[in-house]
Protein backbone atom coordinates (compact mmCIF):
# COMPACT_ATOMS: atom_id res chain seq x y z
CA UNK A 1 -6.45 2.10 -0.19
CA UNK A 2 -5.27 4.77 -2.47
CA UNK A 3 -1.72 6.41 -3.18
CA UNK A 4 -0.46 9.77 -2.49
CA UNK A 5 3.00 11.41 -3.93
CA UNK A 6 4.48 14.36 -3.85
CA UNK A 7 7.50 16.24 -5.00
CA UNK A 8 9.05 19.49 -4.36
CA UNK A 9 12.07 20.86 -6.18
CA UNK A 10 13.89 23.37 -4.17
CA UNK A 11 16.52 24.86 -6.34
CA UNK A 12 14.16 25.71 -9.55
CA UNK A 13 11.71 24.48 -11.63
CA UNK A 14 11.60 20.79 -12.79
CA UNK A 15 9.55 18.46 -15.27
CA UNK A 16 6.83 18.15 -12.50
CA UNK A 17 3.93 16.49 -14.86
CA UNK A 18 5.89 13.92 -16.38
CA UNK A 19 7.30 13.18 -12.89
CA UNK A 20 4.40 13.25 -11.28
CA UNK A 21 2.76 11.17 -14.03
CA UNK A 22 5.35 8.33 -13.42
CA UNK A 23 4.73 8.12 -9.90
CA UNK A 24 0.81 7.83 -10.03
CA UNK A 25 1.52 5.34 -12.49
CA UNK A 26 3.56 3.04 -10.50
CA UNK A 27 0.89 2.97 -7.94
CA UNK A 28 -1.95 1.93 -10.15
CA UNK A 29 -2.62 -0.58 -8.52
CA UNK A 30 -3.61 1.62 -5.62
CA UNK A 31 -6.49 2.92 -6.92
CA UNK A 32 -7.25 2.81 -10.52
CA UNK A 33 -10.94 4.64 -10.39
CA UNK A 34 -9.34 8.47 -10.84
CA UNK A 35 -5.90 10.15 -10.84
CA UNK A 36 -5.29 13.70 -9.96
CA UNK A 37 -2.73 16.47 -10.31
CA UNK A 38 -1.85 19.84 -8.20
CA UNK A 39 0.82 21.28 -10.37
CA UNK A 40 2.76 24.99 -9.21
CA UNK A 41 4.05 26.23 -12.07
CA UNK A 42 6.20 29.54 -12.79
CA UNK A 43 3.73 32.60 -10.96
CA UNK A 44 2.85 34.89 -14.01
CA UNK A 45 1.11 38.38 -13.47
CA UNK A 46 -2.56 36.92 -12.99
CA UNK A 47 -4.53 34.24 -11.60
CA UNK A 48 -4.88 30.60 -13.42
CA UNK A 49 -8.23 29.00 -12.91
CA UNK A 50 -9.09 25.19 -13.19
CA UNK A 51 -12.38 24.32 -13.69
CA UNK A 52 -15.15 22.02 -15.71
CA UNK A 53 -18.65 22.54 -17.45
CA UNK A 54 -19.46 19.17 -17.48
CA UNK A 55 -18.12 15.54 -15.82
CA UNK A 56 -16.42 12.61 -17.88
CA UNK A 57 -19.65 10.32 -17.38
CA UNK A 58 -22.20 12.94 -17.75
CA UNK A 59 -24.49 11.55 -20.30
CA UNK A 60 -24.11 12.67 -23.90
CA UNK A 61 -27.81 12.73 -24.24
CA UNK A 62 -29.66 14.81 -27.12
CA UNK A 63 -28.77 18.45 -26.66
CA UNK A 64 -25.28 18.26 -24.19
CA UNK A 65 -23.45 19.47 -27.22
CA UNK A 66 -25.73 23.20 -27.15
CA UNK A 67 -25.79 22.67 -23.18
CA UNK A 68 -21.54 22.92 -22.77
CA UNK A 69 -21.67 25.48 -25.49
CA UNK A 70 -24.56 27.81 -23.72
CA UNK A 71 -22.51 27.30 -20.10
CA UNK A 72 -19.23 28.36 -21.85
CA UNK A 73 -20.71 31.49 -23.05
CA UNK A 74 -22.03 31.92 -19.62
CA UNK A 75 -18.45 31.59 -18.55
CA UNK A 76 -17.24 34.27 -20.43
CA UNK A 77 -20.15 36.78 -19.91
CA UNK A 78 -20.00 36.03 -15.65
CA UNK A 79 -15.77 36.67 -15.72
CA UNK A 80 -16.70 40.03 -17.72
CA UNK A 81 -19.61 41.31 -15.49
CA UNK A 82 -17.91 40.70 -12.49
CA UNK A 83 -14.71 42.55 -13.61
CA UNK A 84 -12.46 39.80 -14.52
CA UNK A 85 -9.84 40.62 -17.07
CA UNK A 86 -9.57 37.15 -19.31
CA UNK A 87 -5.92 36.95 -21.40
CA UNK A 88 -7.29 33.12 -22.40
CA UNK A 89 -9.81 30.45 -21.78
CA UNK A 90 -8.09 27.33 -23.13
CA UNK A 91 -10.13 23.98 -23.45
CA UNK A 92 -8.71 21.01 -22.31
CA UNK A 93 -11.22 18.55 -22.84
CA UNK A 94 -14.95 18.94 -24.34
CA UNK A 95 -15.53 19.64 -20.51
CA UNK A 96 -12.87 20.58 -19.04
CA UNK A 97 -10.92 24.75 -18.86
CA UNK A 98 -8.33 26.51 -18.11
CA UNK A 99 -9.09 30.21 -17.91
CA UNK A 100 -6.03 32.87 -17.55
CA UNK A 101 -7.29 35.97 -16.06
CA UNK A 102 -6.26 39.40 -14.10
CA UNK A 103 -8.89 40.01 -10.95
CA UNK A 104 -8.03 42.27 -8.16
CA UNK A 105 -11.72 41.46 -5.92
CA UNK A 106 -12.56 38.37 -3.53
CA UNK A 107 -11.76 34.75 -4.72
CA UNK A 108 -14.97 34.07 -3.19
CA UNK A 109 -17.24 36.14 -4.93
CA UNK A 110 -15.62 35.09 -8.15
CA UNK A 111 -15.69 31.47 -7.75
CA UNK A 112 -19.17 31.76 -6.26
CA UNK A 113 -20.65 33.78 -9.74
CA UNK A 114 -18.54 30.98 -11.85
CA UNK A 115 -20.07 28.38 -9.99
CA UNK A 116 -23.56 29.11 -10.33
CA UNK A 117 -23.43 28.28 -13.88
CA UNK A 118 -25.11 24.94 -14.00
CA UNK A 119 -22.86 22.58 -13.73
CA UNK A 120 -19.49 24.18 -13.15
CA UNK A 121 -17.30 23.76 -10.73
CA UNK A 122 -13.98 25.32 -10.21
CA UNK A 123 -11.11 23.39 -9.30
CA UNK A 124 -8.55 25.62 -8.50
CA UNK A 125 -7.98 28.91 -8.53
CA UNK A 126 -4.28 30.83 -7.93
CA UNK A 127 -1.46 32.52 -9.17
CA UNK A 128 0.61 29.38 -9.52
CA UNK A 129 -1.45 26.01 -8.73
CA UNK A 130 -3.38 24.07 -11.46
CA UNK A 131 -5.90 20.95 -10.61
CA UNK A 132 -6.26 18.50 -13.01
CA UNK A 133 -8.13 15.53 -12.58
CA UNK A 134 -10.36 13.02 -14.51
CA UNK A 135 -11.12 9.44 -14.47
CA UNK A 136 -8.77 6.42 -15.31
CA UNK A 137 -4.74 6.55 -14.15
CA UNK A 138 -2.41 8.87 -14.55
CA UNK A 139 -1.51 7.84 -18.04
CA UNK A 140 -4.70 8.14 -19.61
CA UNK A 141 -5.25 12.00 -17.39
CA UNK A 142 -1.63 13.39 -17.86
CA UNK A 143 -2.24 12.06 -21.92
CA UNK A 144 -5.85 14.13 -21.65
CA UNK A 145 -4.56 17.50 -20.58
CA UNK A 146 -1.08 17.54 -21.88
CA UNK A 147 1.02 17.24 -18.93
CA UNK A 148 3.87 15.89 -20.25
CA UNK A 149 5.48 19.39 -20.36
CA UNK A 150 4.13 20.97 -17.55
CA UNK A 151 7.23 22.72 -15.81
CA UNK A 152 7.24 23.77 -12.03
CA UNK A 153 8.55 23.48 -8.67
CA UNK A 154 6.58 21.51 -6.80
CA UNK A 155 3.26 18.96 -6.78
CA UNK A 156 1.17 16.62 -5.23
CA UNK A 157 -1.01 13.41 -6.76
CA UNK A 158 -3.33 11.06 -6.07
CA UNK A 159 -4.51 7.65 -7.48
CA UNK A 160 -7.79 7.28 -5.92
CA UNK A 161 -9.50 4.25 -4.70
CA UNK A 162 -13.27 5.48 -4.65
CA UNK A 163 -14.92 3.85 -1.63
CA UNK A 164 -17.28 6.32 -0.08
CA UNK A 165 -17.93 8.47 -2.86
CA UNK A 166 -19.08 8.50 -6.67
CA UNK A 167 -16.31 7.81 -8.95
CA UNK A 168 -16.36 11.60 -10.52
CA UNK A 169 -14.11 14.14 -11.07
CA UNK A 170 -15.77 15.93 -8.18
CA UNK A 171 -15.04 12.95 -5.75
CA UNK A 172 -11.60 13.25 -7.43
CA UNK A 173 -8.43 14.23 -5.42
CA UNK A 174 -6.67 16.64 -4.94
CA UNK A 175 -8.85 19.78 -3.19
CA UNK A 176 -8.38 22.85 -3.81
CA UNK A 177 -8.87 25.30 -0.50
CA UNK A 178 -11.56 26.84 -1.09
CA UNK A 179 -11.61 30.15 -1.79
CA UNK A 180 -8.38 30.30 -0.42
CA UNK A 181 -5.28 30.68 -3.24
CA UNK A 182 -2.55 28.23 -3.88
CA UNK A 183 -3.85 25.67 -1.54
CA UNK A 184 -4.57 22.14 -1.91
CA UNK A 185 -4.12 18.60 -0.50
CA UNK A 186 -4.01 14.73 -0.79
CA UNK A 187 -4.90 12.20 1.24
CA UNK A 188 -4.94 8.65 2.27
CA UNK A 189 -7.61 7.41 5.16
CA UNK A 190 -10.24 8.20 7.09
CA UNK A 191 -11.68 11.26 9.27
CA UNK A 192 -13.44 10.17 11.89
CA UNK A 193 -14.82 13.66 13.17
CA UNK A 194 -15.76 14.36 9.23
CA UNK A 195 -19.40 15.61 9.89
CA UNK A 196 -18.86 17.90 12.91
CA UNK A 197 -15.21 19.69 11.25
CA UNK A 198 -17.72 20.39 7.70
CA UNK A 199 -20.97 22.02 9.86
CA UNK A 200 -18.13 24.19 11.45
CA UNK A 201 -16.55 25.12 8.40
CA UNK A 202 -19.25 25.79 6.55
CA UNK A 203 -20.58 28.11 9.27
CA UNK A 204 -17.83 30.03 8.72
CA UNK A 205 -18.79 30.38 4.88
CA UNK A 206 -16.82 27.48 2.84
CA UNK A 207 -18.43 25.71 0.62
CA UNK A 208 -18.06 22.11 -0.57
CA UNK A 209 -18.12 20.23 -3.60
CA UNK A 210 -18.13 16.64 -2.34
CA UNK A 211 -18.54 14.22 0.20
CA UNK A 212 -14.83 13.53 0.88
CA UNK A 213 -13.17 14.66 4.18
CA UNK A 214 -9.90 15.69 2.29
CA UNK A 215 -11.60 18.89 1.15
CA UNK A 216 -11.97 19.24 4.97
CA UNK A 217 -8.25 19.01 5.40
CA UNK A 218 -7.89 21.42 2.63
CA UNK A 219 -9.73 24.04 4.05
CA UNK A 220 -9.32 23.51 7.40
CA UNK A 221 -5.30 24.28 6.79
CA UNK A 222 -5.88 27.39 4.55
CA UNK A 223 -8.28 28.84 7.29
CA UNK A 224 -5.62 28.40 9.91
CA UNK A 225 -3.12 30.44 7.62
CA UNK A 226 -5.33 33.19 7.21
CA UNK A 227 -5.67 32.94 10.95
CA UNK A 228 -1.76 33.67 10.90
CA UNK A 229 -0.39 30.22 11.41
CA UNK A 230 2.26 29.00 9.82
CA UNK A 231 1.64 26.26 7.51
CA UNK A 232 3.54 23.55 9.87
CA UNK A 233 1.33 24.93 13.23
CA UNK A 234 -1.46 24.44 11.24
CA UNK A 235 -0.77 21.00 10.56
CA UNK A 236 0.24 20.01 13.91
CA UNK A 237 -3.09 21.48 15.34
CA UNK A 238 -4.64 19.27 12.68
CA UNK A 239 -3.19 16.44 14.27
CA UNK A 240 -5.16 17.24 17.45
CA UNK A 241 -8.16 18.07 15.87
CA UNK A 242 -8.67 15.56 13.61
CA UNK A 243 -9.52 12.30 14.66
CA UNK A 244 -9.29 9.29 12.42
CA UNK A 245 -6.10 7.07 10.71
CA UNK A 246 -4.80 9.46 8.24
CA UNK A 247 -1.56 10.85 6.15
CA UNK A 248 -2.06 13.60 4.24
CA UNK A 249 0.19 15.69 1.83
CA UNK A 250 -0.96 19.63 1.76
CA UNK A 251 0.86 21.96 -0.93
CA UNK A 252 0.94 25.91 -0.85
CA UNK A 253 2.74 28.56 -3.34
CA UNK A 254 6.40 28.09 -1.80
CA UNK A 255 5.88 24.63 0.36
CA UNK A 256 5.14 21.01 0.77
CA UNK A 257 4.08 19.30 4.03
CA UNK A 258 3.19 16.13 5.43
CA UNK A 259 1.37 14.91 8.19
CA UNK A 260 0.81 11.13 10.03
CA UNK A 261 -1.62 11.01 12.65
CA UNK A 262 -0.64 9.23 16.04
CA UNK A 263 -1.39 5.66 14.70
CA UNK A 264 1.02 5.84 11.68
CA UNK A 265 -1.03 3.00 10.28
CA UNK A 266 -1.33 4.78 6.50
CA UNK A 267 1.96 4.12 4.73
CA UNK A 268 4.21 7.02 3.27
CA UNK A 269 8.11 7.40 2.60
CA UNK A 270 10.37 9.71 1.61
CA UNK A 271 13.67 10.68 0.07
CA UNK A 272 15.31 13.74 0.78
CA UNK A 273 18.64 15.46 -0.86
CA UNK A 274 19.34 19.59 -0.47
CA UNK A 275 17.90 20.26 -3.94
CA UNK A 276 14.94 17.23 -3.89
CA UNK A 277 12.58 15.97 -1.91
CA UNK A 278 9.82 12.95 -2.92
CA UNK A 279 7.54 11.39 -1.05
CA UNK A 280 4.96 8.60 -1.82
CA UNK A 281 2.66 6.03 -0.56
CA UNK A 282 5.03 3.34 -1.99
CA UNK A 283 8.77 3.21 -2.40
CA UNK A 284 8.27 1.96 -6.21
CA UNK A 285 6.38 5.66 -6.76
CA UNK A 286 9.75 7.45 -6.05
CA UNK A 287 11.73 4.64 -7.71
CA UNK A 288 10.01 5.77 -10.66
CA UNK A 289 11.79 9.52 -10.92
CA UNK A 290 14.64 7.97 -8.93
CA UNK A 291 16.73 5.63 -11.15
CA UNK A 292 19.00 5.00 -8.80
CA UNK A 293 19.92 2.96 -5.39
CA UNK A 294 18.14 5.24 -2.48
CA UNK A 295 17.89 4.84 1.31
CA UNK A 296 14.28 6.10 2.19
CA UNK A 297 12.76 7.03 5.13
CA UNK A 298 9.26 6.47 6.55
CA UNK A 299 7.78 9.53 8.80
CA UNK A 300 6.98 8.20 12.48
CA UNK A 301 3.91 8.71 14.48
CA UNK A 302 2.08 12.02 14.95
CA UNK A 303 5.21 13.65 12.83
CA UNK A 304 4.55 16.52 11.02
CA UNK A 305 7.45 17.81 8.19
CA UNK A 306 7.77 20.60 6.11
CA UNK A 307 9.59 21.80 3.37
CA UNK A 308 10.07 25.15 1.49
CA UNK A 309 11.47 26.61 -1.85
């Protein structure tokens, strides 16, 4: 089942937790097992990365305490030995980080060094976009991490449904693109070509963290980009390479896109001004940063739409 929203604002910055919050919330009821957040804020002079130690239902057996503790010294020393300049390592939850740093080498070989501490894995990674996400709705995660003042221009959510996956924050949407910056995507249905798109991709190198076939999309859009494709050619070659009943939202540093394969069967609609555009799985998701009388729309078959700051 599962909900998927978006929202980019195109003339500036906007309150894009709280917003974001609201809309996850009013689709609950589409998946109440996780929520998750990719949030562009303002670009600053470094890189912002996302990541956890340990997992909301990781037991708290005798010793975790000295176990996170170890790992985030581990943290530190692996940022510093590998050349990373670290301006502050905030904690978010007992588990959870958000490390601001200055690194001029591969996002590859950094994430790869972060991630063999035991444990860890990084969520996102970029000069603007920030994953957050944790069990329970988008209350109880936007309440966790403080989102209700989170500024920016433009993000993408998802209330998640698990149904093929453990209900953890690693089988938690959004994806980031692995180890590509400022990418990341949502997504509601099913790929039917899953297995043979992840041993191709991971011949290439890419690593992945779960079992879901949106961190397929994720990647698979970021590698077309570094291929030199724009982001919407990307997506429409998605549409013929991907086989399955899918909609899928995919974010980068300036845009937001969306994508229906040729069945349409998934829902999604949008509303659209010159300054505004939001998009959800439900009309009652927009409704909730919209308090006013709309007209929607509702993408059509094997449509593919961008938009840009």
């Amino acid at each position: 089942m599962c909900g998927i929203a978006g929202i980019i604002h195109r003339d500036g910055p906007g309150d894009i937790g709280p917003e974001m919050t609201r809309m996850l919330q009013a689709m609950k009821h589409r998946g109440p097992d996780s929520t998750g957040f990719a949030l562009y804020g303002q670009p600053g002079d470094g890189l912002v990365m996302r990541l956890k130690l340990a997992d909301a239902n990781t037991p708290r057996d005798f010793g975790f305490a000295e176990r996170l503790e170890q790992h985030r010294m581990e943290l530190d020393a692996r940022l510093g030995k590998i050349g990373a300049t670290v301006d502050r390592v905030e904690g978010a939850t007992e588990y959870a980080y958000r490390v601001r740093l200055s690194y001029d080498g591969d996002l590859k070989a950094l994430t790869d060094y972060v991630e063999d501490i035991p444990d860890c894995e990084v969520l996102s990674l970029g000069s603007s976009l920030e994953i957050v996400k944790d069990l329970g709705d988008a209350e109880t995660v936007a309440r966790q991490y403080g989102l209700d003042s989170f500024r920016g221009t433009h993000a993408i959510g998802h209330a998640r449904m698990a149904t093929e996956s453990d209900v953890d924050i690693s089988g938690a949407h959004p994806y980031w693109a692995y180890p590509f910056s400022d990418v990341a995507v949502v997504h509601n249905g099913q790929l039917t070509n899953y297995h043979g798109w992840r041993r191709r991709l991971e011949r290439l190198g890419h690593r992945f963290q779960s079992e879901c076939d949106s961190e397929i999309i994720a990647v698979y859009i970021a590698e077309k980009r570094a291929e030199g494709l724009s982001l919407e050619t990307a997506m429409k070659q998605s549409l013929e390479d991907f086989d399955g009943v899918f909609t899928y939202a995919v974010v980068t540093g300036d845009s937001l896109g969306v994508a229906k394969d040729e069945m349409a069967a998934k829902p999604l609609v949008l509303y659209e001004t010159p300054s505004l555009v939001v998009l959800a799985s439900e009309e009652v998701a927009i409704r909730a940063v919209i308090d006013r009388e709309i007209d929607t729309v509702d993408p059509y078959e094997s449509e593919v739409l961008v938009w840009s700051r």
